[in-house]
N, C-alpha and C. Protein backbone atom coordinates (compact mmCIF):
# COMPACT_ATOMS: atom_id res chain seq x y z
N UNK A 1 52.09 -58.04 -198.27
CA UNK A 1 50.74 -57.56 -198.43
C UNK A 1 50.60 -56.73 -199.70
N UNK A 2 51.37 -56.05 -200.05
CA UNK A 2 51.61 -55.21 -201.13
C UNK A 2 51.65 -55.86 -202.55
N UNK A 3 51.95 -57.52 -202.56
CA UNK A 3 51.83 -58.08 -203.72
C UNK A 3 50.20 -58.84 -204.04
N UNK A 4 49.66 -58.74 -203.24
CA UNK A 4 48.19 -59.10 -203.27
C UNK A 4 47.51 -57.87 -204.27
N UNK A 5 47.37 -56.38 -203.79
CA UNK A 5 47.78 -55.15 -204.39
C UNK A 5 47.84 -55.75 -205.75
N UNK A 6 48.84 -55.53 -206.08
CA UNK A 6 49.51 -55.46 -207.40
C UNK A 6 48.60 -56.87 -207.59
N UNK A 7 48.65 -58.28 -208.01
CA UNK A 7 47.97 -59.06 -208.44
C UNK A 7 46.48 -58.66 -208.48
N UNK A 8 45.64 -58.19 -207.69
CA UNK A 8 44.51 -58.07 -207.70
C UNK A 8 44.13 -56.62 -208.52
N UNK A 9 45.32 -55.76 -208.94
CA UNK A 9 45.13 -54.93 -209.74
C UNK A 9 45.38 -55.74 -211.43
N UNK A 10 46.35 -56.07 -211.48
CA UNK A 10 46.73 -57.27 -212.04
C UNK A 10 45.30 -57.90 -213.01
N UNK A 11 45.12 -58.49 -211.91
CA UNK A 11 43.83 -59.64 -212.44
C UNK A 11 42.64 -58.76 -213.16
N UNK A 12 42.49 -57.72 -212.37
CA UNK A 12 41.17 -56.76 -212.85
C UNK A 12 41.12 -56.41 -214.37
N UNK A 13 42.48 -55.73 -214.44
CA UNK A 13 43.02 -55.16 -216.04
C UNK A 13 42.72 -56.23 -216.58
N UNK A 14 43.33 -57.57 -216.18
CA UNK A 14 42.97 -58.91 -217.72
C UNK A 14 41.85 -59.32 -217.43
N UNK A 15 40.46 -59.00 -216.25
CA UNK A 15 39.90 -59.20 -216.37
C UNK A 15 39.08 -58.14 -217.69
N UNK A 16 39.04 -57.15 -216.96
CA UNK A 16 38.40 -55.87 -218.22
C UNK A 16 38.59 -56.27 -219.83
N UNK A 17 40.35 -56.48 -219.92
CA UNK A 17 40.63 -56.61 -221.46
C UNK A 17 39.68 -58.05 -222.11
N UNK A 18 39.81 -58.71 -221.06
CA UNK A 18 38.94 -59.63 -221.67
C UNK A 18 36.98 -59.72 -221.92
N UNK A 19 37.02 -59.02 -220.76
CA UNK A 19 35.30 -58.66 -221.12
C UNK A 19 34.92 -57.54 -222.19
N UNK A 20 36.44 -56.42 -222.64
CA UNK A 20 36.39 -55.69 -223.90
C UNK A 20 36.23 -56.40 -225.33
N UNK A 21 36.98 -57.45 -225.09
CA UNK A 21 36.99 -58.26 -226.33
C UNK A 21 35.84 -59.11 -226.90
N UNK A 22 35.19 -59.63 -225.69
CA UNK A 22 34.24 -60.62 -225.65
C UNK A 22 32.94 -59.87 -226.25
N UNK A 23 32.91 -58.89 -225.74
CA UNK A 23 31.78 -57.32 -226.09
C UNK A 23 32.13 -56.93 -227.56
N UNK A 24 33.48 -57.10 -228.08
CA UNK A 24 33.71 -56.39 -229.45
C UNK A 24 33.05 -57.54 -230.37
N UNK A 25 33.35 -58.78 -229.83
CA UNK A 25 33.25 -59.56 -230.94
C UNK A 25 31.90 -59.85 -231.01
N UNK A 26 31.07 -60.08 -229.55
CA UNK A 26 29.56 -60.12 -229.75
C UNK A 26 29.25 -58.75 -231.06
N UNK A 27 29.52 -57.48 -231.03
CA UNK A 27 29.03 -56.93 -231.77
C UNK A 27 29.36 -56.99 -233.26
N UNK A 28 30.33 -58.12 -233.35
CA UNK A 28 31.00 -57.93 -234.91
C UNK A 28 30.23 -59.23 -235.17
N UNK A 29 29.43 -59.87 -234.72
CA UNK A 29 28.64 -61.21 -235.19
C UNK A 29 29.46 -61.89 -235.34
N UNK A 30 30.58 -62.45 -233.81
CA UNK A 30 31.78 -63.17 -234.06
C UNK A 30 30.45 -64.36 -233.73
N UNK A 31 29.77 -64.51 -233.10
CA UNK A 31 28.72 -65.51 -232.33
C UNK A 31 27.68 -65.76 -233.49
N UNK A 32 27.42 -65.50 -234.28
CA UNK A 32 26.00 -65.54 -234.86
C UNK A 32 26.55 -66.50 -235.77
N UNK A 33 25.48 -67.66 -235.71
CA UNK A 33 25.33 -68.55 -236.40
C UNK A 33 24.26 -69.16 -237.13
N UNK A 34 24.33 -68.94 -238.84
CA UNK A 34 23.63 -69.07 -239.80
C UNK A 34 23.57 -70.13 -240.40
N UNK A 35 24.32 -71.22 -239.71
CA UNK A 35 24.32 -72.29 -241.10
C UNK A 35 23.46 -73.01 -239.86
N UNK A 36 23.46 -73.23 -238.62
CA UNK A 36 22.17 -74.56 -237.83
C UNK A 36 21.16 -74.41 -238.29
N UNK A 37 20.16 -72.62 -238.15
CA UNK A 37 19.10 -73.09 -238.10
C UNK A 37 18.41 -73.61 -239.87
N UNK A 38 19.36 -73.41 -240.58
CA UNK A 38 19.29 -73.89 -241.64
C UNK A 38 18.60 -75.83 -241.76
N UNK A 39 19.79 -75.82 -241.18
CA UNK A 39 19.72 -77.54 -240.95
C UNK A 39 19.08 -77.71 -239.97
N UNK A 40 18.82 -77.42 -239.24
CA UNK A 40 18.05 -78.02 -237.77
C UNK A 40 16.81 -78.80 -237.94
N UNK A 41 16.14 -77.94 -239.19
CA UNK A 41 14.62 -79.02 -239.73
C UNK A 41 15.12 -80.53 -239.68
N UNK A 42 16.40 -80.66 -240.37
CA UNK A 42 16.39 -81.85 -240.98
C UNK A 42 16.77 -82.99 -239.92
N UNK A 43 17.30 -82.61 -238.46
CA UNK A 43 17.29 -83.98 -237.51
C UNK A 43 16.66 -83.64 -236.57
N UNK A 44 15.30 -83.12 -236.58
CA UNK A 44 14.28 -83.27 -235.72
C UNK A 44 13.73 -84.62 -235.55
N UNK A 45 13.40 -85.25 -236.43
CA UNK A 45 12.80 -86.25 -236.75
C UNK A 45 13.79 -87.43 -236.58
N UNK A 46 14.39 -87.56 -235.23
CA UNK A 46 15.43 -88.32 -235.78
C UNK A 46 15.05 -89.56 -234.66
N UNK A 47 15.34 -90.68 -234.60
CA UNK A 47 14.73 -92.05 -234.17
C UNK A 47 15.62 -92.71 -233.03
N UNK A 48 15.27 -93.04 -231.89
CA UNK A 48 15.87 -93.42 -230.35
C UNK A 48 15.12 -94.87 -230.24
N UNK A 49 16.18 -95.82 -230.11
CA UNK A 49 15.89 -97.14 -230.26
C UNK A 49 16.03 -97.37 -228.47
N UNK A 50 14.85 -97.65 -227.94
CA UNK A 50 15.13 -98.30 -226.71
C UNK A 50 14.15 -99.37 -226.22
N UNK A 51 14.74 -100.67 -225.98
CA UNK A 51 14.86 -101.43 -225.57
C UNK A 51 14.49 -102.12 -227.41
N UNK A 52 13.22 -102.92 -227.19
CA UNK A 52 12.64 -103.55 -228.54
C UNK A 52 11.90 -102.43 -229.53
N UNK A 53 11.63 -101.31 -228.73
CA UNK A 53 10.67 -100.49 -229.53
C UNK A 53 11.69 -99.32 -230.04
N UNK A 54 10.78 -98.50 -231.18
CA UNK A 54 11.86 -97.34 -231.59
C UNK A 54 10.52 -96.15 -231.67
N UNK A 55 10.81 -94.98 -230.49
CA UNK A 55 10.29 -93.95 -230.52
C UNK A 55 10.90 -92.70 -230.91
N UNK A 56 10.43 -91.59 -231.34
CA UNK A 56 10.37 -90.90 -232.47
C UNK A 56 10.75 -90.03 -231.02
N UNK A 57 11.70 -88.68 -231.34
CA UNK A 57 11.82 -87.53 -230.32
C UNK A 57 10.95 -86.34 -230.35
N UNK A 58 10.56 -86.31 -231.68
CA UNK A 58 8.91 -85.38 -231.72
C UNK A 58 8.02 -85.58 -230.87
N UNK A 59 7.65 -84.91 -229.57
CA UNK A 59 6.49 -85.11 -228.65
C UNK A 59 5.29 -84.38 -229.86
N UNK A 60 4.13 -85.47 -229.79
CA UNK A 60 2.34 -85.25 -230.52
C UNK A 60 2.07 -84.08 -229.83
């Protein structure tokens, strides 16, 4: 019973260290990404062939 204990203390710590890290790097703009919305204009417009016809993914 005593090793449940210890594992579940265990697990907590690498849980924490890992939600410390995940938190450091959100704030260091490990996540932020500058180069999509750059490009993103350019395959909006991009063309879905189904069956004989070819419709456009831009809803009017």
């Amino acid at each position: 019973m005593s090793v449940i204990y210890v594992l579940l203390a265990i697990s907590l710590v690498v849980a924490i260290i890992f939600f410390v890290a995940f938190i450091v790097s959100v704030r260091q703009g490990q996540y932020d990404d500058a180069y999509t919305p750059s490009v993103r204009m350019l395959f909006e417009d991009e063309l879905v062939k189904t069956g004989n016809e070819v419709k456009s993914k831009v809803k009017n």
